[in-house]
Protein backbone atom coordinates (compact mmCIF):
# COMPACT_ATOMS: atom_id res chain seq x y z
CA UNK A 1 -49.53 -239.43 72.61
CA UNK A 2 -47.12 -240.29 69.58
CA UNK A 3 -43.78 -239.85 68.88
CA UNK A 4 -42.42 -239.15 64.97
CA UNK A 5 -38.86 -239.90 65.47
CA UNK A 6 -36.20 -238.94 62.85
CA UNK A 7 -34.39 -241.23 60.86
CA UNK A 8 -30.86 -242.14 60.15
CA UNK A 9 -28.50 -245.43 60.26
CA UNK A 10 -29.98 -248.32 61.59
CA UNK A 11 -26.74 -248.10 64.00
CA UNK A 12 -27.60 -244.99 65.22
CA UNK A 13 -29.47 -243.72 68.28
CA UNK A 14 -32.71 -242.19 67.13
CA UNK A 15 -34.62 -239.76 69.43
CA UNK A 16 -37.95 -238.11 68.95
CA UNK A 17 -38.72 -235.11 67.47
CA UNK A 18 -41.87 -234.44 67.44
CA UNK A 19 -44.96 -235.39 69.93
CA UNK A 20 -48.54 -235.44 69.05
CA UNK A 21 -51.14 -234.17 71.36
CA UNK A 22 -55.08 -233.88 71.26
CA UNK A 23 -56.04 -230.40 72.73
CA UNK A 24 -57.85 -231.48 76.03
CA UNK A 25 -54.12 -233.11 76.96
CA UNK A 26 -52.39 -229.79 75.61
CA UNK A 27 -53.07 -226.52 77.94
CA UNK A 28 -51.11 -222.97 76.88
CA UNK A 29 -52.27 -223.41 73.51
CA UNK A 30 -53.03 -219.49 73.91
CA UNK A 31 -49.55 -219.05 73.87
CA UNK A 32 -49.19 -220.23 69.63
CA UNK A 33 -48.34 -217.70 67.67
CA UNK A 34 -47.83 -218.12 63.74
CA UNK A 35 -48.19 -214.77 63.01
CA UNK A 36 -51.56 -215.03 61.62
CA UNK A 37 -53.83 -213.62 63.80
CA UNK A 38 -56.86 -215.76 62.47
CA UNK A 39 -54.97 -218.70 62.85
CA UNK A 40 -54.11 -217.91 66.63
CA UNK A 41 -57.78 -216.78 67.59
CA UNK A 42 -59.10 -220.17 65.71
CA UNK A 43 -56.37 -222.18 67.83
CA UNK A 44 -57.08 -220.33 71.21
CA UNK A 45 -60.11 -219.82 71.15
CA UNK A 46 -62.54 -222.21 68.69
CA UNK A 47 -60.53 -225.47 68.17
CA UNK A 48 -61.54 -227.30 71.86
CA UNK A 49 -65.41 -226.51 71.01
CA UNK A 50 -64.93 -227.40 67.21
CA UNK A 51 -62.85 -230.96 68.02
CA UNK A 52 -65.78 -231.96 70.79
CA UNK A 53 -68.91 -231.11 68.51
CA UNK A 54 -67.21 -233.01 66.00
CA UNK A 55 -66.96 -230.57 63.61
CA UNK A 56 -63.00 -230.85 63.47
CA UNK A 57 -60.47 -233.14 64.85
CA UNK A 58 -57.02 -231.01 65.87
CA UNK A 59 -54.20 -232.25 66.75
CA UNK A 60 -50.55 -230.40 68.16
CA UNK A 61 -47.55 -231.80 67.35
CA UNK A 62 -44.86 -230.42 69.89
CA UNK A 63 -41.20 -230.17 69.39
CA UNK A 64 -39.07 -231.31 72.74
CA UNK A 65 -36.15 -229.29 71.92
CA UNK A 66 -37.34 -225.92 71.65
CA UNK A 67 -40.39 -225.63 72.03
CA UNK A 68 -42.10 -225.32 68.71
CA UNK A 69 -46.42 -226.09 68.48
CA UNK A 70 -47.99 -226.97 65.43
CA UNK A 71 -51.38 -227.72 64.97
CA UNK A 72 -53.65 -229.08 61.92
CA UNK A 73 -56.77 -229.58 61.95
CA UNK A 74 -59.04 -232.12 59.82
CA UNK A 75 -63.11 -231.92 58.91
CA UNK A 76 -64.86 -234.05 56.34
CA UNK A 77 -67.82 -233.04 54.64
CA UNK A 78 -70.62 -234.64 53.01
CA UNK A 79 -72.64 -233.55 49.86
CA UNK A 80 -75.53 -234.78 48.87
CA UNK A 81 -76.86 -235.28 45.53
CA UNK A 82 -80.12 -233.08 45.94
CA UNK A 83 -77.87 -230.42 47.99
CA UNK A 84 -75.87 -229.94 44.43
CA UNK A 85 -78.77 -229.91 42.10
CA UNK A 86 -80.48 -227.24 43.86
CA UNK A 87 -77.04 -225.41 43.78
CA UNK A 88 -76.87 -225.57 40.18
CA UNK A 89 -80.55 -224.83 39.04
């Protein structure tokens, strides 16, 4: 788990914001709503099997306060050179 914390004089008390979760540590992501209803259904119900064939890594970032879940996700790719020329020809 990580913390972002906000930022402000070095006098001041700073308190996090925002906590970062993997999804196996994160239950009730059914309940995210963006208002993108491929968004949700990728969240709810393809992210877990995506992030453990290593296809994906997704991560939530939860607000304490109220509530708020974000999530991102990250894949790389690989192309190969033989992959492109026969993409091309």
């Amino acid at each position: 788990m990580t913390s972002f914390e906000g930022t402000g004089p070095a006098s001041s008390t700073v308190t996090p914001v925002w906590t970062i979760e993997t999804l196996s540590l994160q239950p009730g992501r059914e309940k995210f709503d963006c208002g993108q209803a491929e968004m949700n259904e990728w969240l709810s119900r393809y992210a877990r099997r995506s992030d453990k064939n290593g296809q994906t890594l997704t991560r939530l970032a939860l607000h304490p306060d109220d509530g708020r879940i974000v999530y991102y996700a990250m894949k790389s790719s690989e192309l190969r050179g033989d992959d492109l020329q026969s993409a091309f020809a």
